[in-house]
PDB file of N, CA and C in Angstrom:
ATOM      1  N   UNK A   1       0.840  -1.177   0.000  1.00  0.00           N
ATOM      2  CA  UNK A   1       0.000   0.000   0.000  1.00  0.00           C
ATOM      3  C   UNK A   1       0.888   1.244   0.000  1.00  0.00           C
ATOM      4  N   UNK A   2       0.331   2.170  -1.254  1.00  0.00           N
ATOM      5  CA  UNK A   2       0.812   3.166  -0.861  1.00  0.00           C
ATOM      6  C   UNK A   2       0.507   4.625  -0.328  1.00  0.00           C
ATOM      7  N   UNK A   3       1.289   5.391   0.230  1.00  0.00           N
ATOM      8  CA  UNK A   3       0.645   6.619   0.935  1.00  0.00           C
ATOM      9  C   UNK A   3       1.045   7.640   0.138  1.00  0.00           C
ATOM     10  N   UNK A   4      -0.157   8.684  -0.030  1.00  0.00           N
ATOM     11  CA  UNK A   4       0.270  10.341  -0.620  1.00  0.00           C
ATOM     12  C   UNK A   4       1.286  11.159   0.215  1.00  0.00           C
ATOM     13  N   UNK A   5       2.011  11.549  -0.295  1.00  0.00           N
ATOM     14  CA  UNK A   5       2.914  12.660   0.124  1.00  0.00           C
ATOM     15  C   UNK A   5       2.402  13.920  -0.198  1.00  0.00           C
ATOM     16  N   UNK A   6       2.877  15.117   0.750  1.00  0.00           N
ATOM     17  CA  UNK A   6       2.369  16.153   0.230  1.00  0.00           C
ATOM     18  C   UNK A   6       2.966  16.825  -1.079  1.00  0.00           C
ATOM     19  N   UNK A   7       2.926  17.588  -1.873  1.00  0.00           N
ATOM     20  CA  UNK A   7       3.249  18.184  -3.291  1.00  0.00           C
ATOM     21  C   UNK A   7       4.833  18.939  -2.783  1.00  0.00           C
ATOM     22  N   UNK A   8       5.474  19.119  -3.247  1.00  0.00           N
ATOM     23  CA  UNK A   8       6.861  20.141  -3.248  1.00  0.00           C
ATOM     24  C   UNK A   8       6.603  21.249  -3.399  1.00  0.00           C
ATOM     25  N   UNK A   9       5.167  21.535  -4.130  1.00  0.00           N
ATOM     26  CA  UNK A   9       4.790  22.980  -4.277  1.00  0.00           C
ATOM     27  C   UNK A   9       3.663  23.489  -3.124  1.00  0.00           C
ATOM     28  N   UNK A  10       4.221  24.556  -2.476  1.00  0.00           N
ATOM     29  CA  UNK A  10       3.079  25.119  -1.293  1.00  0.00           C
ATOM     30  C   UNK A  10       1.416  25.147  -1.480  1.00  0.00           C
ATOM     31  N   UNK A  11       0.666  25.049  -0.700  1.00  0.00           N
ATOM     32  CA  UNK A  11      -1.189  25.097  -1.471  1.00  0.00           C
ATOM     33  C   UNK A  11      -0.937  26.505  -1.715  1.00  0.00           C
ATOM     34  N   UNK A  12      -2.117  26.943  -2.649  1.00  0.00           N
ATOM     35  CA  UNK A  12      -2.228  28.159  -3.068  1.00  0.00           C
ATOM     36  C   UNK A  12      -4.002  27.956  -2.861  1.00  0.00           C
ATOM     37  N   UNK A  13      -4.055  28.884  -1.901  1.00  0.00           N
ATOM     38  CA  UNK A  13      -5.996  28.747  -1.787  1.00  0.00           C
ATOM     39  C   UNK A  13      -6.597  30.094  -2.333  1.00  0.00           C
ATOM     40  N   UNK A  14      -7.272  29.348  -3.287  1.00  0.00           N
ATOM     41  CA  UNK A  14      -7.334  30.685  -4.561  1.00  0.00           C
ATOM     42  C   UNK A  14      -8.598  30.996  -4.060  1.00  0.00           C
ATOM     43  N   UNK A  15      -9.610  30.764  -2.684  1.00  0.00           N
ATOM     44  CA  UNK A  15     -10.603  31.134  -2.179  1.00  0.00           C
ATOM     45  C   UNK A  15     -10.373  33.022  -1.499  1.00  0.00           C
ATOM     46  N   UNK A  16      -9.011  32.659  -1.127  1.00  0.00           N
ATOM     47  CA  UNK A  16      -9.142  33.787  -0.498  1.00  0.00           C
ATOM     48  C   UNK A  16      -9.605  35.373  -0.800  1.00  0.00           C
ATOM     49  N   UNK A  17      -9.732  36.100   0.292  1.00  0.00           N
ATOM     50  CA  UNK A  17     -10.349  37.286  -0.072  1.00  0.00           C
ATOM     51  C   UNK A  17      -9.331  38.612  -0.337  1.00  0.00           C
ATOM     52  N   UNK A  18      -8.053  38.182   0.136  1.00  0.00           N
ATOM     53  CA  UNK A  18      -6.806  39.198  -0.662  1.00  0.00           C
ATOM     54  C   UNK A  18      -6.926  38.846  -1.698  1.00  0.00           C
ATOM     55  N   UNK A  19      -7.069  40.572  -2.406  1.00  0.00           N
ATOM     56  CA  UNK A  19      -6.491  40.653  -3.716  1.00  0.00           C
ATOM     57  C   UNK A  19      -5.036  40.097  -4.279  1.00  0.00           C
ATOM     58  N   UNK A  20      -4.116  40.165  -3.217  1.00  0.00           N
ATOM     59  CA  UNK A  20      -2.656  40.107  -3.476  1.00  0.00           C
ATOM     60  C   UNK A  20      -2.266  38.544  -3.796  1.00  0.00           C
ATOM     61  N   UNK A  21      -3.201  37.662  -2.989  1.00  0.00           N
ATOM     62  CA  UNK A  21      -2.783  36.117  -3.033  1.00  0.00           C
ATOM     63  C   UNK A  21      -3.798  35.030  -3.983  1.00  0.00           C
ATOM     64  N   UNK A  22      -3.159  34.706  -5.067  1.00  0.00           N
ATOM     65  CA  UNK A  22      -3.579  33.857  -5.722  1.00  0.00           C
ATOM     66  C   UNK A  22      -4.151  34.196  -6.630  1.00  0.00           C
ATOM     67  N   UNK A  23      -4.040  35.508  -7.330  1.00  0.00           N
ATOM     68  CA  UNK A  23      -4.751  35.885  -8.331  1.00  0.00           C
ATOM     69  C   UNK A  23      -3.585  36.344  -9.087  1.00  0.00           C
ATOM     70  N   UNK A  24      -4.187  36.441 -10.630  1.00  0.00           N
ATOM     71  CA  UNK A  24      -2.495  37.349 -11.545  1.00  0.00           C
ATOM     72  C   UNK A  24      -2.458  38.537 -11.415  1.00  0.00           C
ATOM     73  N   UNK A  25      -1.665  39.208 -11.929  1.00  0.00           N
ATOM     74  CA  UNK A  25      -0.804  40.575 -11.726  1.00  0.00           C
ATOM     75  C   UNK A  25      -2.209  41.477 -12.318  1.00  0.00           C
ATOM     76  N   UNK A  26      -2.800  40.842 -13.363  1.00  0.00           N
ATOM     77  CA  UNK A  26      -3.649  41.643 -14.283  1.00  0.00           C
ATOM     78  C   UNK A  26      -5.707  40.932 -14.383  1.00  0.00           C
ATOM     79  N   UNK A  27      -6.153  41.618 -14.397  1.00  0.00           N
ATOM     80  CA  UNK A  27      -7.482  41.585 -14.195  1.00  0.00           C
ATOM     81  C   UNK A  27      -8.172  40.853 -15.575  1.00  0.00           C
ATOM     82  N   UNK A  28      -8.698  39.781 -15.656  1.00  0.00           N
ATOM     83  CA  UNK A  28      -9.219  39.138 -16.754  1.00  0.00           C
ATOM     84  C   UNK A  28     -10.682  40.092 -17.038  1.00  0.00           C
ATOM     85  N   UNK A  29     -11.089  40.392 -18.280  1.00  0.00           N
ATOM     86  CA  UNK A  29     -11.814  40.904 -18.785  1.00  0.00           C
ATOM     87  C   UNK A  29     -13.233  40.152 -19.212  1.00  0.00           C
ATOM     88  N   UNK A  30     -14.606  40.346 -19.107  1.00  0.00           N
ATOM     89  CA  UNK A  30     -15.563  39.599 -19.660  1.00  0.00           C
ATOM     90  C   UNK A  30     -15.491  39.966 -21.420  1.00  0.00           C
ATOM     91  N   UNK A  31     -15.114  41.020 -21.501  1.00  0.00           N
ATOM     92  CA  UNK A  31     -14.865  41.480 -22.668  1.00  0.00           C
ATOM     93  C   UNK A  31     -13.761  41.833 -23.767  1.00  0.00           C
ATOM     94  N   UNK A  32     -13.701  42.772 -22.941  1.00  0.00           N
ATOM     95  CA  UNK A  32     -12.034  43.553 -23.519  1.00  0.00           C
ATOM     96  C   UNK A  32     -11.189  44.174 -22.354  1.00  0.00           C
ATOM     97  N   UNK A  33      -9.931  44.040 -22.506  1.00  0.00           N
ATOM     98  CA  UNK A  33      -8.809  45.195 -21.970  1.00  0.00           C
ATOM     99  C   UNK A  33      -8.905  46.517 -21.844  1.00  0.00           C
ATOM    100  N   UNK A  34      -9.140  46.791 -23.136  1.00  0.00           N
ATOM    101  CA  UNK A  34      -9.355  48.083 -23.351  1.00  0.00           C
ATOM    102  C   UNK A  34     -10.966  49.226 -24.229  1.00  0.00           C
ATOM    103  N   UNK A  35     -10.778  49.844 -23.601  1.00  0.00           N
ATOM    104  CA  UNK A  35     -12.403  50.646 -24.227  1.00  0.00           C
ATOM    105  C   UNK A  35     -11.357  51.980 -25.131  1.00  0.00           C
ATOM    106  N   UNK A  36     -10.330  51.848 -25.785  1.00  0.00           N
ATOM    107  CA  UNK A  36     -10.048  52.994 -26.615  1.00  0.00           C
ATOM    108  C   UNK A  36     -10.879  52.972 -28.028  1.00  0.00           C
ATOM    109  N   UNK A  37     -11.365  51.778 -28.891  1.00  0.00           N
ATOM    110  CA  UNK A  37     -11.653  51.803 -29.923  1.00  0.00           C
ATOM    111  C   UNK A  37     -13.083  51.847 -29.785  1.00  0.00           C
ATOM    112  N   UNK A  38     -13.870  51.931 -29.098  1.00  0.00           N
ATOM    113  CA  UNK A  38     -15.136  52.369 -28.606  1.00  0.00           C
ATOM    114  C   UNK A  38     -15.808  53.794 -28.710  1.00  0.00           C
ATOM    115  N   UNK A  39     -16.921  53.893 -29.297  1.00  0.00           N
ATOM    116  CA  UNK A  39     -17.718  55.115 -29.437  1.00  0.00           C
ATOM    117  C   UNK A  39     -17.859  55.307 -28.053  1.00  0.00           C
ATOM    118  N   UNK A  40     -18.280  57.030 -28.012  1.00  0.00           N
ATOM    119  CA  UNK A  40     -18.493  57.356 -26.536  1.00  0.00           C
ATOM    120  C   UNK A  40     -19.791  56.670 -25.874  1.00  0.00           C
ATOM    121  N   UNK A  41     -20.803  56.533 -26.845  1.00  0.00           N
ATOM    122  CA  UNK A  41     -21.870  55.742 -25.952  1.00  0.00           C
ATOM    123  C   UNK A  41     -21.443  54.010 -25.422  1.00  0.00           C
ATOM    124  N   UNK A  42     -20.479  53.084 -26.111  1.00  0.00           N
ATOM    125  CA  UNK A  42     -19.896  52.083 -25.975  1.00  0.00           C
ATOM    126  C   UNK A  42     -18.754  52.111 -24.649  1.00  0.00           C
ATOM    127  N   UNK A  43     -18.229  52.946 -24.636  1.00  0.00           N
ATOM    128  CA  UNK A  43     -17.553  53.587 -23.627  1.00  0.00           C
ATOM    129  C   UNK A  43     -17.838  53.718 -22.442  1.00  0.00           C
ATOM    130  N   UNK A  44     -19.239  54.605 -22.452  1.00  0.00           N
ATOM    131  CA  UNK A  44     -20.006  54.660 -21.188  1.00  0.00           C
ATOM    132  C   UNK A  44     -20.796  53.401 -20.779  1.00  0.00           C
ATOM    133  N   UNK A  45     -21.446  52.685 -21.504  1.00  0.00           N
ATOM    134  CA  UNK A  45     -21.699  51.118 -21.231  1.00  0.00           C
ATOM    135  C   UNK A  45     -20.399  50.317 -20.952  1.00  0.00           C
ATOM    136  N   UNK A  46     -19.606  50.319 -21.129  1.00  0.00           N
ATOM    137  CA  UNK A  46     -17.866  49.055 -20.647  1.00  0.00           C
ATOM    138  C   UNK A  46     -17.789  49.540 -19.152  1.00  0.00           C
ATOM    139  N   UNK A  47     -17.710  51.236 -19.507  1.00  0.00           N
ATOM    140  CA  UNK A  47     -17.255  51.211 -17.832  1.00  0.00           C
ATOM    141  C   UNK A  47     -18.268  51.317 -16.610  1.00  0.00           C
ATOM    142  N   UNK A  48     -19.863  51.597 -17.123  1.00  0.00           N
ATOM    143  CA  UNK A  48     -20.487  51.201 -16.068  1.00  0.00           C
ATOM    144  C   UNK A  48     -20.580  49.860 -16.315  1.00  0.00           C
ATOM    145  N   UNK A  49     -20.460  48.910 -16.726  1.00  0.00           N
ATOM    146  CA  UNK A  49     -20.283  47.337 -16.580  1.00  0.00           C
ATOM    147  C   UNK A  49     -19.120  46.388 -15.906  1.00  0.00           C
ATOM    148  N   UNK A  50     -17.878  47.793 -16.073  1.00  0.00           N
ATOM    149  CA  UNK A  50     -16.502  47.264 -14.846  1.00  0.00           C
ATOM    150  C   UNK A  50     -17.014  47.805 -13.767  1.00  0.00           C
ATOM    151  N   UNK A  51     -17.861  48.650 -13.622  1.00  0.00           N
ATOM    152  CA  UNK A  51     -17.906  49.325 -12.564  1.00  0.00           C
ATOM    153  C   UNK A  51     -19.127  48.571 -11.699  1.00  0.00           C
ATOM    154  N   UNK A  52     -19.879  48.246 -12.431  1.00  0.00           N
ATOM    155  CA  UNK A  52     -20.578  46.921 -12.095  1.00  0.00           C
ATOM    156  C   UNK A  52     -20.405  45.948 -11.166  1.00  0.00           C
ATOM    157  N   UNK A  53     -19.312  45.389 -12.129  1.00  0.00           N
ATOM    158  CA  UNK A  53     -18.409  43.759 -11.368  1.00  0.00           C
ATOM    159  C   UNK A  53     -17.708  44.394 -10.294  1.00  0.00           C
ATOM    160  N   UNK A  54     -17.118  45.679 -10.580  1.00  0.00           N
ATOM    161  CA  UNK A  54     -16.304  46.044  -8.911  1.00  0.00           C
ATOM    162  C   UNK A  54     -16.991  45.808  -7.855  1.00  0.00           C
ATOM    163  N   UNK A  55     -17.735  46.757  -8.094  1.00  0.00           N
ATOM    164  CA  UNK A  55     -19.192  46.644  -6.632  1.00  0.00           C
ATOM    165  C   UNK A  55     -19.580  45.140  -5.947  1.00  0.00           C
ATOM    166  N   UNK A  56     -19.665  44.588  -6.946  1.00  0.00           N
ATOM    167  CA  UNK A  56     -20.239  43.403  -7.168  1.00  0.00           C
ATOM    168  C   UNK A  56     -20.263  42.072  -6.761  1.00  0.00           C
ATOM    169  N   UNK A  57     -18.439  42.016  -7.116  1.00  0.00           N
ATOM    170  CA  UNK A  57     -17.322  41.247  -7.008  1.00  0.00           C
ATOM    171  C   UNK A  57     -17.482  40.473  -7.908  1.00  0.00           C
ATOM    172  N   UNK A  58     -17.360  40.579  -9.232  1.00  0.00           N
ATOM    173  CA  UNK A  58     -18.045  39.471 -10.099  1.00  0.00           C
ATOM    174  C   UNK A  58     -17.354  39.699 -11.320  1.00  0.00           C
ATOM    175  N   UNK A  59     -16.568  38.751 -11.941  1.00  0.00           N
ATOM    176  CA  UNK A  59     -15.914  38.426 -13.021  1.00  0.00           C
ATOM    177  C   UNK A  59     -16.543  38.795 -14.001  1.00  0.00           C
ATOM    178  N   UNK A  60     -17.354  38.131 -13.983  1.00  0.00           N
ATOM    179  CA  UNK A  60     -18.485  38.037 -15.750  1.00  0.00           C
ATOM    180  C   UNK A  60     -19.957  38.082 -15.168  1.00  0.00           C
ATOM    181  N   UNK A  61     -21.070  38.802 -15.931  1.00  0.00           N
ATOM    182  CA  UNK A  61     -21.943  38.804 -15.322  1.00  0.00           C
ATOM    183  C   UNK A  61     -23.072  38.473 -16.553  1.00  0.00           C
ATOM    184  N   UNK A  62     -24.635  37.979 -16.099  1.00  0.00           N
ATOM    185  CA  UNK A  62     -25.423  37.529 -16.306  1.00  0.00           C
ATOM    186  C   UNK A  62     -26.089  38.886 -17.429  1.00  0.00           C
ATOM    187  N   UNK A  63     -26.952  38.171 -18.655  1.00  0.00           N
ATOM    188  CA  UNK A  63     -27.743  39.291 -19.651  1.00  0.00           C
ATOM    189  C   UNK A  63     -28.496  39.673 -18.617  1.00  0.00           C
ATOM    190  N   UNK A  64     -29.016  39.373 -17.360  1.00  0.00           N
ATOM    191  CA  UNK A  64     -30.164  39.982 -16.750  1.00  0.00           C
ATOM    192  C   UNK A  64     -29.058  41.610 -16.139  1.00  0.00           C
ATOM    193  N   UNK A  65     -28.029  40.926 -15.587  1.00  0.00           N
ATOM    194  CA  UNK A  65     -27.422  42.008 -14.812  1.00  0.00           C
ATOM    195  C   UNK A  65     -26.742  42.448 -16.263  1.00  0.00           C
ATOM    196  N   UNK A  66     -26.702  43.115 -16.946  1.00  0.00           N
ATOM    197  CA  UNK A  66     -26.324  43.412 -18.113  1.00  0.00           C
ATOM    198  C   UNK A  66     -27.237  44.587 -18.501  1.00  0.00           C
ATOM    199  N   UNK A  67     -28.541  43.810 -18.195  1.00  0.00           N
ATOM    200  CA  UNK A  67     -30.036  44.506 -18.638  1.00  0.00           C
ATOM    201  C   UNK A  67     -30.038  45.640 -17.146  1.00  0.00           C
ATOM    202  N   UNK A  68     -29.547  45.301 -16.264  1.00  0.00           N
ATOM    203  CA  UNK A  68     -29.983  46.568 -15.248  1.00  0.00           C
ATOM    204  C   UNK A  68     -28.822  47.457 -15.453  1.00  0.00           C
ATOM    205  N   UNK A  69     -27.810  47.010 -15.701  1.00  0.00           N
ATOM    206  CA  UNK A  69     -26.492  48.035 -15.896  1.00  0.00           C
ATOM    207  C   UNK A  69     -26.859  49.378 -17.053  1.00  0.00           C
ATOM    208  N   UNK A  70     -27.354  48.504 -18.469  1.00  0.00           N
ATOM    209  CA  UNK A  70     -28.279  49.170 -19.540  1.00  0.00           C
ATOM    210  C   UNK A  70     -29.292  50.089 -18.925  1.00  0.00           C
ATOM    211  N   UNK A  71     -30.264  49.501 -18.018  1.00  0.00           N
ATOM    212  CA  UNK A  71     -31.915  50.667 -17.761  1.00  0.00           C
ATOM    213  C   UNK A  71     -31.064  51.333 -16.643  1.00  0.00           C
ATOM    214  N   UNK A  72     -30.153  50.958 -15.897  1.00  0.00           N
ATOM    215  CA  UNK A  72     -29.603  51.988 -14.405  1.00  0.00           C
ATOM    216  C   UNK A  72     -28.851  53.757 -15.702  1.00  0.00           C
ATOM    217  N   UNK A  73     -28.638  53.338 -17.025  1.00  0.00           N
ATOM    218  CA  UNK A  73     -28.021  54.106 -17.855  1.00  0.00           C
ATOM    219  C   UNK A  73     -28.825  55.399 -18.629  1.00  0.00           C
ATOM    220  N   UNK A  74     -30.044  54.945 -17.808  1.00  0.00           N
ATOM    221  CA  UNK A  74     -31.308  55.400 -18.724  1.00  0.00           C
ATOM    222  C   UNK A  74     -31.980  54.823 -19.867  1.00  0.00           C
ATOM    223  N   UNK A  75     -31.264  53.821 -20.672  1.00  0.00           N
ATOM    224  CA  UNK A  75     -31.631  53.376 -21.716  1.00  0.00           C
ATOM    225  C   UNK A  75     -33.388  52.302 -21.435  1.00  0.00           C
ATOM    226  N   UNK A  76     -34.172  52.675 -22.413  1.00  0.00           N
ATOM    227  CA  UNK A  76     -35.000  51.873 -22.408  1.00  0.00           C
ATOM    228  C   UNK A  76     -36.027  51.479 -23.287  1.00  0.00           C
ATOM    229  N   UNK A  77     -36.612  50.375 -23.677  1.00  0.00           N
ATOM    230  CA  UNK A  77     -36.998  49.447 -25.001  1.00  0.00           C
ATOM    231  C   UNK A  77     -38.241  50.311 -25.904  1.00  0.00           C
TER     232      UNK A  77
END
């Protein structure tokens, strides 16, 4: 019988709630990196939608939360 050893490499608990531990240097996008090639109305929708997920805490978000980010903008059908 044999027994597990632990790994040579330290755990990395990517649960945690520091920003600093276990995440990369740079922020993954639902979309894009950058909003330079964007009309100003496209513009103002990206960044209330990062500004969104900040609040939020949320990577990528749902067409519903998409749809309130849109009507919180004034926009409506």
């Amino acid at each position: 019988m044999t027994t597990l050893s632990a790994p040579d490499v330290p755990f990395l608990d990517r649960r945690s709630y520091d920003p600093g531990v276990g995440r990369p240097s740079y922020e993954r996008r639902q979309f894009t990196n950058s909003h330079e090639d964007l009309s100003p109305e496209a513009r103002d929708l990206a960044m209330a939608i990062d500004e969104y997920k900040l609040v939020h805490r949320r990577r990528f978000i749902t067409y519903e939360e998409m749809l309130s980010v849109v009507k919180s903008l004034g926009y409506s059908k």
